[in-house]
Protein backbone atom coordinates (compact mmCIF):
# COMPACT_ATOMS: atom_id res chain seq x y z
CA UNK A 1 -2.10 38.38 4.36
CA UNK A 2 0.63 37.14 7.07
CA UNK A 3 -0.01 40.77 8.07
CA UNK A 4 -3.63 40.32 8.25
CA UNK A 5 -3.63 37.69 10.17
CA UNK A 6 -0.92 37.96 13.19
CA UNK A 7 -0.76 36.24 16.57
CA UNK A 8 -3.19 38.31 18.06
CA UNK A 9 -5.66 37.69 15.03
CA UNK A 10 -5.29 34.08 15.85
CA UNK A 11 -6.71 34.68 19.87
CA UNK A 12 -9.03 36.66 18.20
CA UNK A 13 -10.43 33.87 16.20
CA UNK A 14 -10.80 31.33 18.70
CA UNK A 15 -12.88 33.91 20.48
CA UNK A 16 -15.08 33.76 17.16
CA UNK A 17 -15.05 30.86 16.85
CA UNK A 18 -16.38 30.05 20.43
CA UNK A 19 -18.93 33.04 20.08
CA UNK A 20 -20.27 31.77 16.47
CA UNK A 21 -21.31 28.57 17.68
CA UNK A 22 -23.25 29.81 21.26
CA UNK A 23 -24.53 32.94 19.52
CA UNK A 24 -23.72 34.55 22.73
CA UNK A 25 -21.06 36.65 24.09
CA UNK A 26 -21.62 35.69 27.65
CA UNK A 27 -21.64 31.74 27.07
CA UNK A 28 -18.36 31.99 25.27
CA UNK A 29 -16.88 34.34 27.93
CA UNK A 30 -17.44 31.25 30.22
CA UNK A 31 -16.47 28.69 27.86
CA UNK A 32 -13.34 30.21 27.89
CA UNK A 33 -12.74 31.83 31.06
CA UNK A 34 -12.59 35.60 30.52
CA UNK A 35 -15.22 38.52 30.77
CA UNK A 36 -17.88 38.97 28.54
CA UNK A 37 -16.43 42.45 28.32
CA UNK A 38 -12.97 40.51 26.95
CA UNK A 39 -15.29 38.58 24.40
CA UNK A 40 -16.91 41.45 23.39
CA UNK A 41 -13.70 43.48 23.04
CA UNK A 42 -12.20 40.62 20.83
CA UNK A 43 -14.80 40.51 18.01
CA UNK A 44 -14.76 44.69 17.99
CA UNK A 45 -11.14 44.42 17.22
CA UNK A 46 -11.22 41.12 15.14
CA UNK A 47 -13.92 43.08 13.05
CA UNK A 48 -12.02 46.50 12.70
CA UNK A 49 -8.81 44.38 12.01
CA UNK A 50 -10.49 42.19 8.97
CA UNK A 51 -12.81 44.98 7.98
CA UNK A 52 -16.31 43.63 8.29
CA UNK A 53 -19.08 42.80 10.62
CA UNK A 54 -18.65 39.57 11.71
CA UNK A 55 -22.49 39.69 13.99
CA UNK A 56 -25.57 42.03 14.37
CA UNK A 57 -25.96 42.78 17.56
CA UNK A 58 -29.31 42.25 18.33
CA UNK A 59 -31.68 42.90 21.76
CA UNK A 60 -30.97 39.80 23.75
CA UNK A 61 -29.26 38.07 20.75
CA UNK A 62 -26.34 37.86 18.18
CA UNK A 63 -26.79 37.05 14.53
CA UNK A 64 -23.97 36.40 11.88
CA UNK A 65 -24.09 37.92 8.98
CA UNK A 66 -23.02 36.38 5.76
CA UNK A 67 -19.20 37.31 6.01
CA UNK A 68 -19.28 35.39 9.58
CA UNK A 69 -21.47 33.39 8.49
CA UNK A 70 -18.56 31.85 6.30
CA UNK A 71 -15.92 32.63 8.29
CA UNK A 72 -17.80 30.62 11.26
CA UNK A 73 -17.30 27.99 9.03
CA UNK A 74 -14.08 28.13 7.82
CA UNK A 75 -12.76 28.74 11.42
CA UNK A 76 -14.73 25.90 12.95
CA UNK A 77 -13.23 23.45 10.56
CA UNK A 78 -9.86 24.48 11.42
CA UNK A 79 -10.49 24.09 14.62
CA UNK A 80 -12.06 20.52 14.53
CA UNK A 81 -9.23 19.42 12.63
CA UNK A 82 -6.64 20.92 14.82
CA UNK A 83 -8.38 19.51 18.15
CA UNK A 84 -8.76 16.03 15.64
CA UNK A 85 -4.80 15.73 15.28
CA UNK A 86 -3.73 16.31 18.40
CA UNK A 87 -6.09 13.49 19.77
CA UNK A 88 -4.79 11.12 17.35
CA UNK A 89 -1.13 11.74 17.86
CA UNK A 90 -1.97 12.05 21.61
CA UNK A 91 -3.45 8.84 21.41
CA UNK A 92 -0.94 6.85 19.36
CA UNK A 93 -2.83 6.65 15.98
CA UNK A 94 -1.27 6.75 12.73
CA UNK A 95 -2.90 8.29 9.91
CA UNK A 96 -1.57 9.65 6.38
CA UNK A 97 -0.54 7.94 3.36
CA UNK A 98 1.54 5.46 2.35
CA UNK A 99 2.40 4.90 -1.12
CA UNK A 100 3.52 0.75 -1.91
CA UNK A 101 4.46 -0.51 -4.86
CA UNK A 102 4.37 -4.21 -5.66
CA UNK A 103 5.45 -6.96 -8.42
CA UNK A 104 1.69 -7.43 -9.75
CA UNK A 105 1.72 -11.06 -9.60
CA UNK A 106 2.83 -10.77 -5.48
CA UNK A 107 0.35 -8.24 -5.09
CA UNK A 108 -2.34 -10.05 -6.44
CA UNK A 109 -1.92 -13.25 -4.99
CA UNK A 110 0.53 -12.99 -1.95
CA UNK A 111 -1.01 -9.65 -0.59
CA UNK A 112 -4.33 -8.83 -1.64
CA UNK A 113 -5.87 -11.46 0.82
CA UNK A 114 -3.72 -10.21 3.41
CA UNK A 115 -4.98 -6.40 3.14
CA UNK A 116 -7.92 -6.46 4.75
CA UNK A 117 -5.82 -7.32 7.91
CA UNK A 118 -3.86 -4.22 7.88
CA UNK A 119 -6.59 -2.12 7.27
CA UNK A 120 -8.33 -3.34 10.43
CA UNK A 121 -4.73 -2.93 12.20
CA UNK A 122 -4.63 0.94 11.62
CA UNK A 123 -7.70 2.03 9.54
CA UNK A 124 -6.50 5.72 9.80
CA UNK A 125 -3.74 4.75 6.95
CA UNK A 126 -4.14 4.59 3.43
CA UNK A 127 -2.05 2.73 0.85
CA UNK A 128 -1.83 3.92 -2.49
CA UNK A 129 -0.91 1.14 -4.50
CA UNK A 130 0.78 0.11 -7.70
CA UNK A 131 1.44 -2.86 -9.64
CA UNK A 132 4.48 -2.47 -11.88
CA UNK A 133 6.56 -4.95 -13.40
CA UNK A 134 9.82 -5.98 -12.73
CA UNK A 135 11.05 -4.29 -15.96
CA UNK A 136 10.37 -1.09 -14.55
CA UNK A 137 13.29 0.02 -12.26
CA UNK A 138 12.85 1.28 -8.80
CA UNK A 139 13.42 5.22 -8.08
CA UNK A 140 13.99 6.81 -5.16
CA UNK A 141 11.29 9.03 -4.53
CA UNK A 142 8.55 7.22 -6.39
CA UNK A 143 7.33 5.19 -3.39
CA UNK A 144 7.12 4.77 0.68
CA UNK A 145 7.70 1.00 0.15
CA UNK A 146 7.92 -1.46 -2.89
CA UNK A 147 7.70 -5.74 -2.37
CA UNK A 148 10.11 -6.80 -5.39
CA UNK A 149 11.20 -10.19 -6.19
CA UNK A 150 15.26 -10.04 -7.17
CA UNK A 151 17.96 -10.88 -5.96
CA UNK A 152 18.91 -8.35 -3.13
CA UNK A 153 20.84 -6.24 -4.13
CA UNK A 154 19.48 -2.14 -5.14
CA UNK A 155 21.86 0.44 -5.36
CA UNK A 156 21.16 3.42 -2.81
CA UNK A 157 18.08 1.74 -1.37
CA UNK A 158 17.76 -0.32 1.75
CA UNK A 159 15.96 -4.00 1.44
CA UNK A 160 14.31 -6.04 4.17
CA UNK A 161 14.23 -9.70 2.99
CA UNK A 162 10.94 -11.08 3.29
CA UNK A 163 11.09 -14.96 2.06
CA UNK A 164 12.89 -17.06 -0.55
CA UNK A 165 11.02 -18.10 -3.57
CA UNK A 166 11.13 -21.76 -4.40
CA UNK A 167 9.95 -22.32 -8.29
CA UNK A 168 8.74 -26.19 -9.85
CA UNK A 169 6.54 -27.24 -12.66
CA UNK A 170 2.33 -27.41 -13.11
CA UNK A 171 0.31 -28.21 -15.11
CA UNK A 172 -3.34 -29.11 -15.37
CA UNK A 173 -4.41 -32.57 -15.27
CA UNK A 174 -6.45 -32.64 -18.07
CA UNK A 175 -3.60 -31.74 -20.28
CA UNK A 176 -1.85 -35.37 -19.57
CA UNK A 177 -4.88 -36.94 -21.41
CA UNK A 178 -4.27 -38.43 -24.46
CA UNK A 179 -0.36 -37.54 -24.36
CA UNK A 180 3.15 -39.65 -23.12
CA UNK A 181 3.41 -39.72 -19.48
CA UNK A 182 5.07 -36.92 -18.19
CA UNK A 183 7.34 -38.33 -15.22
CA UNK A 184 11.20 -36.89 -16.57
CA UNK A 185 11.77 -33.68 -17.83
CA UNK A 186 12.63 -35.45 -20.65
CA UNK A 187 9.27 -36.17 -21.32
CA UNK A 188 8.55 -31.71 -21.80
CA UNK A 189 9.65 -32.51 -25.40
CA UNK A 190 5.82 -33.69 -26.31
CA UNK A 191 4.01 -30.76 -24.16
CA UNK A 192 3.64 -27.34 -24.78
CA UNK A 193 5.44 -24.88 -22.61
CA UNK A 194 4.38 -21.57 -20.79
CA UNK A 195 6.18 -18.45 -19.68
CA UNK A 196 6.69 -15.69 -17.71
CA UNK A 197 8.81 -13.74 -19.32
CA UNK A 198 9.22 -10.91 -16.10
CA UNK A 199 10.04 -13.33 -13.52
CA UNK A 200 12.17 -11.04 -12.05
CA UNK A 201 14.05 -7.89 -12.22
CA UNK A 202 16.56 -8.86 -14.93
CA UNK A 203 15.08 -11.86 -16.33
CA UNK A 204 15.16 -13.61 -19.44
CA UNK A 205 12.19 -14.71 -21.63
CA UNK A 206 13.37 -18.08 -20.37
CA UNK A 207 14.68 -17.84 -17.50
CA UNK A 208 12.66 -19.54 -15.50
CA UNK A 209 12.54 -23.00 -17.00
CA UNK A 210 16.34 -22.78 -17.43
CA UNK A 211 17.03 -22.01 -14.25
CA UNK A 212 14.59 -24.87 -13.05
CA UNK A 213 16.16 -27.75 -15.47
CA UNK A 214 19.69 -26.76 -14.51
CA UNK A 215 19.92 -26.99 -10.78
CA UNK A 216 17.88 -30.80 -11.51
CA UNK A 217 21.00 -31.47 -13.64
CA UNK A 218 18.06 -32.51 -16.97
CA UNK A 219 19.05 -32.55 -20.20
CA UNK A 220 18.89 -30.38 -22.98
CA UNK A 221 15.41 -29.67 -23.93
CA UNK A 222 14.24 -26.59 -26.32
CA UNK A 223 12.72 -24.22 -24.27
CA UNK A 224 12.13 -21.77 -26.60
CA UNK A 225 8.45 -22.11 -27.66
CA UNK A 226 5.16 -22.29 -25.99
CA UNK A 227 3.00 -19.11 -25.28
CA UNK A 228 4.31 -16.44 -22.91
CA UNK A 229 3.30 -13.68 -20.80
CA UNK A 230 4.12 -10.85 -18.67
CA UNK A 231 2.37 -11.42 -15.47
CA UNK A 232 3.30 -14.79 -13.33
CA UNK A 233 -0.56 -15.40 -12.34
CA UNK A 234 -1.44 -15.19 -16.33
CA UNK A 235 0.70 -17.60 -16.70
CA UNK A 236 -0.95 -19.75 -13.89
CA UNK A 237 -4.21 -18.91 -15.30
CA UNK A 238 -3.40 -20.52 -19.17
CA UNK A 239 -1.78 -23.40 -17.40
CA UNK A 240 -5.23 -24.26 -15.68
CA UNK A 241 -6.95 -24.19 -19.06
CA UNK A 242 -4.81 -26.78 -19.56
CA UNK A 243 -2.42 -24.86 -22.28
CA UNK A 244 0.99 -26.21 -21.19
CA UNK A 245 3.27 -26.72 -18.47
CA UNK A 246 4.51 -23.87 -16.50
CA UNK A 247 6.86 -23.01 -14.02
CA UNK A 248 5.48 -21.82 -10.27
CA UNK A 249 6.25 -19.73 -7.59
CA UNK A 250 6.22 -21.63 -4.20
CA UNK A 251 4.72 -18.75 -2.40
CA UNK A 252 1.85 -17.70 -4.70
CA UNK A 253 0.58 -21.09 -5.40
CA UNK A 254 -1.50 -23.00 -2.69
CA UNK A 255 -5.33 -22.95 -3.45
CA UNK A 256 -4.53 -24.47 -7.46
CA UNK A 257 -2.57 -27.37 -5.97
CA UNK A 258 -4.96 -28.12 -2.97
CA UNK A 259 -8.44 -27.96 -5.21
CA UNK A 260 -6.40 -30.14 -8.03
CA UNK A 261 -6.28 -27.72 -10.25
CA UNK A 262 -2.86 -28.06 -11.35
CA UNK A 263 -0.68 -30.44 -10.53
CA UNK A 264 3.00 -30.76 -9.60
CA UNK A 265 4.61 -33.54 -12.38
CA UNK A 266 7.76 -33.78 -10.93
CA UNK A 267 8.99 -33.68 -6.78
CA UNK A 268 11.70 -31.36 -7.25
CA UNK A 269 11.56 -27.58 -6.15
CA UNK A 270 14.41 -25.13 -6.04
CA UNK A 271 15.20 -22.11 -5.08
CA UNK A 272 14.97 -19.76 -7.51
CA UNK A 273 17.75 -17.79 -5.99
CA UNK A 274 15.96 -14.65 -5.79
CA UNK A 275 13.92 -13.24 -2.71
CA UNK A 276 10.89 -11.20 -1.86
CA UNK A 277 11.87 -8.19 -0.03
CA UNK A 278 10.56 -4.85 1.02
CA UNK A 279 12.99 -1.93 -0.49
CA UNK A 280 12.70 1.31 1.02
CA UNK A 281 15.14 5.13 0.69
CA UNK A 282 17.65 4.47 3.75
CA UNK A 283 15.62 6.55 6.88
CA UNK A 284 12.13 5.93 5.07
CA UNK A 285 11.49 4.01 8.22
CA UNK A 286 11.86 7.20 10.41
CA UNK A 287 8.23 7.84 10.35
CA UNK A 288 6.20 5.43 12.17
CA UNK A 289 3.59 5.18 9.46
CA UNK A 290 5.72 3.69 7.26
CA UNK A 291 7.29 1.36 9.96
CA UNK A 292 4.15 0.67 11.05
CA UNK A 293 3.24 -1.01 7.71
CA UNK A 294 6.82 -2.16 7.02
CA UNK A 295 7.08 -4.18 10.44
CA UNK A 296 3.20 -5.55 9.41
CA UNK A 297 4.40 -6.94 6.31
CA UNK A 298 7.65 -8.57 7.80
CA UNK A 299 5.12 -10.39 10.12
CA UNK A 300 2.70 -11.25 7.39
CA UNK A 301 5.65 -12.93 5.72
CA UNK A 302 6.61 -14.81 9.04
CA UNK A 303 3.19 -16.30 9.08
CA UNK A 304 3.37 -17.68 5.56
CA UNK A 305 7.32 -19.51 5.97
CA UNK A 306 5.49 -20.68 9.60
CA UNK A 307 2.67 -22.33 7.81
């Protein structure tokens, strides 16, 4: 096949090409500045070369016959997509694929409303996303770019931090009716407790409430009870049907506490001591797709500490 189809094949086949789509020798001669004896010679040695007609050489006309017929296609398509590319890259566009991974609950709530901005950025890229927990280590190889909440440090990858995560109690204020006032954390004891128990790469089933009761300096309480779950905005979700208090992320809940949803019982937040960052392979952000939507997402996240 390499054989077959040579460098002087190739000048061949634009001449084909050209010839297929006039359906005249003469109007491709001009379209590409030779004779009409040059075109004419082409196709003759194009044909002998592939070992086929390519036309019928009719009075006054051409007419392909079924082998150019699909050839013409072929050929033509090549061409368009050649010609295609070499606009885009002359022009600065960006196209290809771009596979992200993300912490579902992040994803969901953090980034989802903030695709549709990207896409109108550079609509010629695609993102091939998936949601995997924090339980699931990250390998090199298995993404472009992957948004993980931890707390910064990855072996053999590269991280861009994107924004501290501050964490604090909710709760929904229908589940205060009929119960003790719930104004110290002392005052958990006679509520039901909720869980995420993949807060973050690492985490324990309880992690989150014990790292939130510690840095407040609260008492002992018994933590261990309560439903739990393995997505953050689950959590979120039982804690609005007013199942128990949980424990939320700063950065993926705004709407619940503005519409009164939940509720914040107690003033202190903390930091959780973990961050939201983008890890990448060290050079991954060589090609300027993959900047392209790297630098996007550092400025997404500079518009949500801003606001």
């Amino acid at each position: 096949m390499s054989r077959l189809l040579n460098a002087q094949t190739h000048a061949w086949l634009k001449g084909f090409a050209v010839s297929a789509r006039h359906l005249s020798f003469t109007r491709a001669a001009e379209e590409l500045h030779v004779t009409t004896g040059a075109v004419s010679q082409q196709i003759k040695q194009l044909e002998d070369r592939l070992g086929f007609k390519l036309f019928r050489r009719l009075p006054r006309r051409l007419e392909l016959t079924e082998e150019g017929k699909r050839l013409a296609a072929v050929v033509d398509d090549a061409y368009q997509a050649v010609g295609l590319e070499v606009s885009r890259l002359r022009s600065g566009v960006m196209s290809g694929v771009i596979r992200l991974r993300s912490v579902p609950s992040f994803l969901n709530k953090w980034l989802m409303p903030r695709l549709p901005r990207l896409q109108a950025r550079f609509p010629d890229i695609e993102l091939h996303i998936t949601a995997e927990d924090s339980n699931i280590s990250l390998r090199d190889g298995d993404f472009d770019l992957a948004l993980d909440l931890n707390d910064g440090h990855y072996p053999g990858l590269a991280i861009t931090p994107l924004m501290q995560e501050r964490i604090f109690p909710v709760c929904s204020p229908g589940l205060l009716k009929g119960r003790p006032p719930l104004r110290r954390p002392e005052d958990l004891a006679w509520y039901p407790l909720l869980h995420d128990i993949t807060a973050w790469r690492g985490s324990q089933e309880y992690g989150e409430w014990r790292h939130y009761l510690s840095a407040i300096g609260a008492p002992s309480i018994n933590l261990e009870r309560g439903y739990t779950f393995n997505r953050n905005h689950l959590t979120m979700e039982a804690a609005i049907a007013g199942m128990g208090v949980a424990i939320a992320r700063e950065t993926l809940i705004t709407s619940e506490l503005k519409s009164g949803a939940l509720i914040a019982p107690f003033r202190a937040r903390v930091d959780s001591g973990k961050q939201y960052g983008i890890v990448h392979a060290a050079g991954a952000t060589d090609d300027r797709r993959v900047k392209a939507v790297h630098d996007w997402l550092v400025e997404e996240a500079g518009r949500s500490t801003n606001h």
